[in-house]
Each structure stands twice: as structure tokens, then as C-alpha cells.
PDB file of N, CA and C in Angstrom:
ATOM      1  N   UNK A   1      22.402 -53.855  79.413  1.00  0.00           N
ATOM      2  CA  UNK A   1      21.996 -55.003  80.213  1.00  0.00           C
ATOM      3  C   UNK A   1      22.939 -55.158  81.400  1.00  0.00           C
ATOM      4  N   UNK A   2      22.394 -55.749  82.108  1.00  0.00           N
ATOM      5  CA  UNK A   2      23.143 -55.784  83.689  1.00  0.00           C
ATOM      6  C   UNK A   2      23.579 -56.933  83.651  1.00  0.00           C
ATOM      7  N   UNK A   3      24.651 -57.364  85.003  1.00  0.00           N
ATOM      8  CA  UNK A   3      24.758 -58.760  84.900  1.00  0.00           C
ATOM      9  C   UNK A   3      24.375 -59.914  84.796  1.00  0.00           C
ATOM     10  N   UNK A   4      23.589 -59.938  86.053  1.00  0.00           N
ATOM     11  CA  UNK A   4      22.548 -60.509  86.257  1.00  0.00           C
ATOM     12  C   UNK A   4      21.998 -60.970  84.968  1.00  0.00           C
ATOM     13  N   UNK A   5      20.934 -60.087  84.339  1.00  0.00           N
ATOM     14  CA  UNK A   5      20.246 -60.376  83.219  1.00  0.00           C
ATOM     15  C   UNK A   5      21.342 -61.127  82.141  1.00  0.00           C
ATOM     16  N   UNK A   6      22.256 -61.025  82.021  1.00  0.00           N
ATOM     17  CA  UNK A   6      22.916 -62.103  80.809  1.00  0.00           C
ATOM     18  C   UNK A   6      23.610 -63.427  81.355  1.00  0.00           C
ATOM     19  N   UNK A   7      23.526 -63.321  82.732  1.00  0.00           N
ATOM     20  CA  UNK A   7      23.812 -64.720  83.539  1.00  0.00           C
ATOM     21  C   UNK A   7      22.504 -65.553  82.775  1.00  0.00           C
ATOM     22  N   UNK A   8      21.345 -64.779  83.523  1.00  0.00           N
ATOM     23  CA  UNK A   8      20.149 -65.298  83.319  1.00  0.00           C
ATOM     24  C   UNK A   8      19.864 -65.831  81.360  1.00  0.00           C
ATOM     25  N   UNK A   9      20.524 -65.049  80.870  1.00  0.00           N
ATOM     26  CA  UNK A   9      19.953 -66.049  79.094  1.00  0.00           C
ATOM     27  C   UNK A   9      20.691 -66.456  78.987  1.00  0.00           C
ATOM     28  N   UNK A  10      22.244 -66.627  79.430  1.00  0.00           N
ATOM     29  CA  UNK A  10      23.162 -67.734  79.504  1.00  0.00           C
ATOM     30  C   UNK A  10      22.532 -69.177  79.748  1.00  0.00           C
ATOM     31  N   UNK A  11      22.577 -69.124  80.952  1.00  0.00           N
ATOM     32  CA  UNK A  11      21.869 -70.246  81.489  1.00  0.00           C
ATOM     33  C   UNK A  11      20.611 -70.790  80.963  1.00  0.00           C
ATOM     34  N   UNK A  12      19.905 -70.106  80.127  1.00  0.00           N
ATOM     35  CA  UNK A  12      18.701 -70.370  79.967  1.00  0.00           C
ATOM     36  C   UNK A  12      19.037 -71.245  78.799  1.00  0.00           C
ATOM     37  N   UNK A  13      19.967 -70.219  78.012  1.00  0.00           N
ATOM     38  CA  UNK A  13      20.044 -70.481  76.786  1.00  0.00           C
ATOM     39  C   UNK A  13      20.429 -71.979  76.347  1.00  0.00           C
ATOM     40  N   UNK A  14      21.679 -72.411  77.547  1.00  0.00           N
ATOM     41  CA  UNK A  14      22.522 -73.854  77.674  1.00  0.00           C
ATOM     42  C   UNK A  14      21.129 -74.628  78.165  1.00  0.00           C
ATOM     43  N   UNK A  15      20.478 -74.336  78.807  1.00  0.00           N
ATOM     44  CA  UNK A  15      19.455 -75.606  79.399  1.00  0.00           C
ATOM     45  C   UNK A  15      18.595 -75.832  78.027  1.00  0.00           C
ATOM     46  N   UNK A  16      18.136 -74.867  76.980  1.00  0.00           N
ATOM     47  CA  UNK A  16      17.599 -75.007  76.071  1.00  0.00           C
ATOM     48  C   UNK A  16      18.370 -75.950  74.951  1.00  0.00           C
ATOM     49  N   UNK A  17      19.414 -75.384  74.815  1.00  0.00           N
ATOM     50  CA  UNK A  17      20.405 -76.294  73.868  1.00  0.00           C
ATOM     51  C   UNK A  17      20.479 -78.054  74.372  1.00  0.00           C
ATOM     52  N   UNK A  18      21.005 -78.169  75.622  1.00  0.00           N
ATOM     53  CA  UNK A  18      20.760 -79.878  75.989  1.00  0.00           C
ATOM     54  C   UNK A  18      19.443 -80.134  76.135  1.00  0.00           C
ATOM     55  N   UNK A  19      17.988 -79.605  76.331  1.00  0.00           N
ATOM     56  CA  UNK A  19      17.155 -80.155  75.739  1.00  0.00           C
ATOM     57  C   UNK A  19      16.608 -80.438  73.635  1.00  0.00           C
ATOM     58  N   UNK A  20      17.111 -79.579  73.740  1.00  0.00           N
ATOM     59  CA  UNK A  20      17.143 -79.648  72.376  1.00  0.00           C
ATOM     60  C   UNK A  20      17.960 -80.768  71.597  1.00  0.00           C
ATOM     61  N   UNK A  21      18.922 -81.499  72.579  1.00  0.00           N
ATOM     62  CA  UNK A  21      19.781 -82.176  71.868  1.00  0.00           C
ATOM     63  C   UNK A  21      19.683 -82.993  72.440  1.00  0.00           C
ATOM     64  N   UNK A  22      18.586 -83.325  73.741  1.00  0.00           N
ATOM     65  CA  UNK A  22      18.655 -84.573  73.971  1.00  0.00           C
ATOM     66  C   UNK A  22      17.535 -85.366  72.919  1.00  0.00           C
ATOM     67  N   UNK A  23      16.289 -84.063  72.772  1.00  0.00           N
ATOM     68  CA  UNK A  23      15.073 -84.547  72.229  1.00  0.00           C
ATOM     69  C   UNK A  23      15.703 -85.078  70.918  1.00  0.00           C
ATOM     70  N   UNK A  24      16.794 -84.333  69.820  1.00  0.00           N
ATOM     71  CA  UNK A  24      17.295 -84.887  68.954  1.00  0.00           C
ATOM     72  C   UNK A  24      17.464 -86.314  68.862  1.00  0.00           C
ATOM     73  N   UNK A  25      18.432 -86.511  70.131  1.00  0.00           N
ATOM     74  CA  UNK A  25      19.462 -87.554  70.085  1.00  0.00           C
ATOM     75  C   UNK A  25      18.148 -88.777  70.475  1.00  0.00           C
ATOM     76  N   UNK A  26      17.139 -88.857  71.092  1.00  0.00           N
ATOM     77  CA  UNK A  26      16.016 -89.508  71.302  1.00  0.00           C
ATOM     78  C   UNK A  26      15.371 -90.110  69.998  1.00  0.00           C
ATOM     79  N   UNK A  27      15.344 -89.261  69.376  1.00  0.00           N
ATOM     80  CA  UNK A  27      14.708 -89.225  67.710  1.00  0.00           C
ATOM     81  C   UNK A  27      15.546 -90.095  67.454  1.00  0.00           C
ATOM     82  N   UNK A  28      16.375 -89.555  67.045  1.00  0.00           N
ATOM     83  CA  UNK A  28      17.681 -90.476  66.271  1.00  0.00           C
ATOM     84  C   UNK A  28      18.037 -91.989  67.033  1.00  0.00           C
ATOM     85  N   UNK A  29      17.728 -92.335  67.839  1.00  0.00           N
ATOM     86  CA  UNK A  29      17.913 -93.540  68.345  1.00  0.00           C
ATOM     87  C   UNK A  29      16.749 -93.887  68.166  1.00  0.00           C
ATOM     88  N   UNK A  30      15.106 -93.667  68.718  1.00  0.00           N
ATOM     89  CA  UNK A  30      14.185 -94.359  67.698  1.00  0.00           C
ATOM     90  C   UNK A  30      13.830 -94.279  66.773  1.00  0.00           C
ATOM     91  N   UNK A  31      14.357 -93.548  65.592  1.00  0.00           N
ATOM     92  CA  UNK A  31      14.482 -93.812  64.055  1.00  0.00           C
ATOM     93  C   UNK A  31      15.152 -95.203  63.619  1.00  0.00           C
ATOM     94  N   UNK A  32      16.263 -95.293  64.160  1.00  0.00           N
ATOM     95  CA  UNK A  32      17.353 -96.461  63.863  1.00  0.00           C
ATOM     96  C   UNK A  32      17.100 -97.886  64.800  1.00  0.00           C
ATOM     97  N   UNK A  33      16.028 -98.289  66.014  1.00  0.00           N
ATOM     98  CA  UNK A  33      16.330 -99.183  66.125  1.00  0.00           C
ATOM     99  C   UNK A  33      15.214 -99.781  65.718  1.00  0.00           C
ATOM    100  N   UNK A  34      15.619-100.786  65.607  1.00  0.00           N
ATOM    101  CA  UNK A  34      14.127-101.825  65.211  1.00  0.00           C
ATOM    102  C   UNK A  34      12.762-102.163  65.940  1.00  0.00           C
ATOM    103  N   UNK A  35      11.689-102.008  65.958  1.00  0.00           N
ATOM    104  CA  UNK A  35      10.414-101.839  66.337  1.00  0.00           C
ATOM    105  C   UNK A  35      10.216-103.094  67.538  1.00  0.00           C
ATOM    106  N   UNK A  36       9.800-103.348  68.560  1.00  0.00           N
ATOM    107  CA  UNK A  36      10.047-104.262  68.701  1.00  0.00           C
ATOM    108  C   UNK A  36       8.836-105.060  68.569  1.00  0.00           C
ATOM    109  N   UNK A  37       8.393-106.599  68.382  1.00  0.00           N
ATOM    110  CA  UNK A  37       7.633-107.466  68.561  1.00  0.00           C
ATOM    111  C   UNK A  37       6.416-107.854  69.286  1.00  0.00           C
ATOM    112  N   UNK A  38       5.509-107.210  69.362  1.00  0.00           N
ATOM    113  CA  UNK A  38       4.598-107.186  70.353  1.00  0.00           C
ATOM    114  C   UNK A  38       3.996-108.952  70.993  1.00  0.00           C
ATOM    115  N   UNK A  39       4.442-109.504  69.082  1.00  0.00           N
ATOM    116  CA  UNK A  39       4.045-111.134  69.921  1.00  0.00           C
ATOM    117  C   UNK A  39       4.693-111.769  71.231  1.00  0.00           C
ATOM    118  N   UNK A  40       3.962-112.645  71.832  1.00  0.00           N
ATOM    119  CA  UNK A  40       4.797-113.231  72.664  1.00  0.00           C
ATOM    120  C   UNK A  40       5.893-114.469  72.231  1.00  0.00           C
ATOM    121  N   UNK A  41       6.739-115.097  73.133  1.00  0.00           N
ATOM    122  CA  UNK A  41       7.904-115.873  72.453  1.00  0.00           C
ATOM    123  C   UNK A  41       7.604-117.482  73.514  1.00  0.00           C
ATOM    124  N   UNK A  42       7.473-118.307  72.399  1.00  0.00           N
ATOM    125  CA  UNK A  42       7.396-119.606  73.359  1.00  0.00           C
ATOM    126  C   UNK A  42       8.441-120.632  72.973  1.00  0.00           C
ATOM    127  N   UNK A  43       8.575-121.798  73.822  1.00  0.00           N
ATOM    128  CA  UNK A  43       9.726-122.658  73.392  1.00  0.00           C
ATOM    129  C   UNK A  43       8.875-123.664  74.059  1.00  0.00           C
ATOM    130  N   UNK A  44       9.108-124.882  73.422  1.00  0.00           N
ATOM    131  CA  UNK A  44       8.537-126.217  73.423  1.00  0.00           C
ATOM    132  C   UNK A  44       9.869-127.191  73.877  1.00  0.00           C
ATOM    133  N   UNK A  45       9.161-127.697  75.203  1.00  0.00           N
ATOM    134  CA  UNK A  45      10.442-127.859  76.153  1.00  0.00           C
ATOM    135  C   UNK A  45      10.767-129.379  75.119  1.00  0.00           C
ATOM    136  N   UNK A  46       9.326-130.691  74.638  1.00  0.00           N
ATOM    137  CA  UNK A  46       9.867-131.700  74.040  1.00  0.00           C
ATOM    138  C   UNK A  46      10.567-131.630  72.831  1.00  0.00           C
ATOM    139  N   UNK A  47      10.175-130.664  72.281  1.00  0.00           N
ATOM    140  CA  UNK A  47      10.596-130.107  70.750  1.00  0.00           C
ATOM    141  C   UNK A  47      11.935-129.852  70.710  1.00  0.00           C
ATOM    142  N   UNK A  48      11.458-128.674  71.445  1.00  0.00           N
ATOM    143  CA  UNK A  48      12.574-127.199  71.256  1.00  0.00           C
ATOM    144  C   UNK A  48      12.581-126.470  70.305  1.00  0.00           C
ATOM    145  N   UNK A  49      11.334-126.030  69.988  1.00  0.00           N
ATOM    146  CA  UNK A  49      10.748-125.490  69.065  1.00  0.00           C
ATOM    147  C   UNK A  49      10.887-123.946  69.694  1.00  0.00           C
ATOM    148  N   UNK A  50      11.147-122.954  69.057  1.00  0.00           N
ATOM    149  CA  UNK A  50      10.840-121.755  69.741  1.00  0.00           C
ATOM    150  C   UNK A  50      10.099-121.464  68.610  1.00  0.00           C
ATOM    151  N   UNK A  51       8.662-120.125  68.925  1.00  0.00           N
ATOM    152  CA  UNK A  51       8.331-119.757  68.098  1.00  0.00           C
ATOM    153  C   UNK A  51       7.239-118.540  68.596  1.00  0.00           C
ATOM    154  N   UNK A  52       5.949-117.790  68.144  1.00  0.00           N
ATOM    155  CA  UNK A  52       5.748-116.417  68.420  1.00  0.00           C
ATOM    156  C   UNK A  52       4.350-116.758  68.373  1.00  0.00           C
ATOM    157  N   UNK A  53       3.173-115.991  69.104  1.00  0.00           N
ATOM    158  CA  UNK A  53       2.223-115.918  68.892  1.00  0.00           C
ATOM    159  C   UNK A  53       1.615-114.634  69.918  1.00  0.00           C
ATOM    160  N   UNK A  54       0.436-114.666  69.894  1.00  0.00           N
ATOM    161  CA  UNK A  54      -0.404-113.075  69.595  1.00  0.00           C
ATOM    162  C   UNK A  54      -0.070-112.604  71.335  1.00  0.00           C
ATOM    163  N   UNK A  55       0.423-111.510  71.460  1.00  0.00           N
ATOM    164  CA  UNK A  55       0.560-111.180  72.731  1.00  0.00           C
ATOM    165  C   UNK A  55       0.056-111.548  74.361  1.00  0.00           C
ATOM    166  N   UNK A  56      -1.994-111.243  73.344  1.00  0.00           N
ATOM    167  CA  UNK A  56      -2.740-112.005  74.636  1.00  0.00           C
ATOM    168  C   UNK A  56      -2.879-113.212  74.966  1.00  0.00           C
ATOM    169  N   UNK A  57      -1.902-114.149  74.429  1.00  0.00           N
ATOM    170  CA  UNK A  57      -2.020-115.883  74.208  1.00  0.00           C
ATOM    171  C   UNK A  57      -1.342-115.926  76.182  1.00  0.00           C
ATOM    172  N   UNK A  58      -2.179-116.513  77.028  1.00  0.00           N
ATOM    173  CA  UNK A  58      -1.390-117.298  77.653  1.00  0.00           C
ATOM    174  C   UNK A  58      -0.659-118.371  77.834  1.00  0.00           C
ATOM    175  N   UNK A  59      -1.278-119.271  76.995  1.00  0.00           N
ATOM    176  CA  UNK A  59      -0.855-120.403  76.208  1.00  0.00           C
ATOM    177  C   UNK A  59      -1.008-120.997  74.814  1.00  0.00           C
ATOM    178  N   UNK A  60       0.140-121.452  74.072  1.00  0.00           N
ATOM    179  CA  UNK A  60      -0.094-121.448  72.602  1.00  0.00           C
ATOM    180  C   UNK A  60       0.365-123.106  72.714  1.00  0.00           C
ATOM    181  N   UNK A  61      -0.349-123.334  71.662  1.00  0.00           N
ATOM    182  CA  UNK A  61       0.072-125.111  71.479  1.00  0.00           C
ATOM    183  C   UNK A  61       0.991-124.948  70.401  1.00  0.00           C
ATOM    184  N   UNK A  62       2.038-125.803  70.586  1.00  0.00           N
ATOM    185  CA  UNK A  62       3.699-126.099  69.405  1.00  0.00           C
ATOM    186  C   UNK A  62       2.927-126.405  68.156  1.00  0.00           C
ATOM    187  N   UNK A  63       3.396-125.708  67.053  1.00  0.00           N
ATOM    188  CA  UNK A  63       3.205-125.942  65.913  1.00  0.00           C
ATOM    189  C   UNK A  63       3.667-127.488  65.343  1.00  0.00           C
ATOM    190  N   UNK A  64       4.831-127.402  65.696  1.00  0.00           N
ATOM    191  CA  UNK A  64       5.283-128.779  65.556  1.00  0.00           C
ATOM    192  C   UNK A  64       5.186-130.320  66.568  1.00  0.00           C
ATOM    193  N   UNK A  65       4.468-129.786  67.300  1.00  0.00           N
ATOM    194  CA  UNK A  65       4.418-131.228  67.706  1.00  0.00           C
ATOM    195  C   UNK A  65       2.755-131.435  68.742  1.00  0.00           C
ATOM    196  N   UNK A  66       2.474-129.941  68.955  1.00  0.00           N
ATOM    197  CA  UNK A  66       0.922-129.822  69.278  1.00  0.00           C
ATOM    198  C   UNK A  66       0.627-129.856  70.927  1.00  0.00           C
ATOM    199  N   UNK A  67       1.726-130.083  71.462  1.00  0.00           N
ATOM    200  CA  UNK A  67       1.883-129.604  72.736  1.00  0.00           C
ATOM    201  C   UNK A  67       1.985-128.003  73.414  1.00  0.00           C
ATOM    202  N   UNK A  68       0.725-127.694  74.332  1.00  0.00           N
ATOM    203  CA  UNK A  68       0.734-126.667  75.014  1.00  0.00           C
ATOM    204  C   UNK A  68       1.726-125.994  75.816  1.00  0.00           C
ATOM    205  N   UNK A  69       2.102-124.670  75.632  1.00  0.00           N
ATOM    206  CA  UNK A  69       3.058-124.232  76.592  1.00  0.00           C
ATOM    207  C   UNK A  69       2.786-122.494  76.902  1.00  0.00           C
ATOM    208  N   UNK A  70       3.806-122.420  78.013  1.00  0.00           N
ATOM    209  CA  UNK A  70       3.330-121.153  78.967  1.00  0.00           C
ATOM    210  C   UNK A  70       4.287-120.240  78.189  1.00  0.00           C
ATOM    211  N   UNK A  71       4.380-119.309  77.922  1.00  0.00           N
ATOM    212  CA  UNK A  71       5.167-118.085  77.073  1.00  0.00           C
ATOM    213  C   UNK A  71       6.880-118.569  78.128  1.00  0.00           C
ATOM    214  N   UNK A  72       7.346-118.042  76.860  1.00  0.00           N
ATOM    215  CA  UNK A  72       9.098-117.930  77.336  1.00  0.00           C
ATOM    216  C   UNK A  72       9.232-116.827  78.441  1.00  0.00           C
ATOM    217  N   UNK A  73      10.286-116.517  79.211  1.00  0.00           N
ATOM    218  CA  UNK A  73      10.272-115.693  80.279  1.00  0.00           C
ATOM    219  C   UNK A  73      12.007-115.604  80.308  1.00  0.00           C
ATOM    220  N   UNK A  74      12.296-114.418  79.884  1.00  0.00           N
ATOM    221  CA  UNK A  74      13.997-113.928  79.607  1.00  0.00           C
ATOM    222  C   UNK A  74      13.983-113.496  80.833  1.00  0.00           C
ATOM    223  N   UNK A  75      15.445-113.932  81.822  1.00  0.00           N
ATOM    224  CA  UNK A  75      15.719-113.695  82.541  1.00  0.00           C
ATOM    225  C   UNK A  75      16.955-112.312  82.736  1.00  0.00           C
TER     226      UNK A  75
END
């Protein structure tokens, strides 16, 4: 084999290995974290009730006190 040619599976070989270990390391971080919540999150400004309902809700009325509100919004 010439030079060239073992530059060439060198290189190949290392670009294969950090994909290989990124796809790992990808896995392994969504194995371990927790799924997240698809509901939406509201807070009841008279209450202060926080609490969850179905994603497509634009507005959910407080469980506890029956007042309507607009989904929470994390800044």
C-alpha cells in the first residue's frame, strides 16, 4: 500500500469512530432522560394553582376555583 492510500483509511477510519460515538453517546443520553410532557402547563393567576392539561387546550378552566386561563409561557 502506498501512502496516500493509508492516510486515506486513517482518516476514514477516525471520522467513522466519532460518528459512531457520537450516535452512542446520543442513545445514552436519550435512554436516561426523562420523556418529556406533551401536556400543556397553566397557572391560575387568583389561585395560584399550577396545573396540566391536553396540549391542544388553548384555554383550560382552574380546577380549583373554575376560572379560565391562557397556558403558562417559560421565559
Amino acid at each position: 500500500m502506498d501512502a496516500e492510500t493509508l492516510i486515506l483509511l486513517y482518516v476514514v477510519a477516525g471520522l467513522v469512530l466519532v460518528g459512531a460515538l457520537a450516535l452512542w453517546g446520543e442513545h445514552r443520553r436519550r435512554s436516561f432522560e426523562p420523556a418529556r410532557d406533551p401536556d400543556q402547563i397553566f397557572r391560575c393567576d387568583p389561585c395560584g394553582l399550577v396545573y396540566t392539561d391536553d396540549p391542544g387546550v388553548e384555554r383550560s378552566r382552574c380546577p380549583g376555583c373554575g376560572r379560565t386561563n391562557e397556558p403558562f409561557r417559560f421565559r
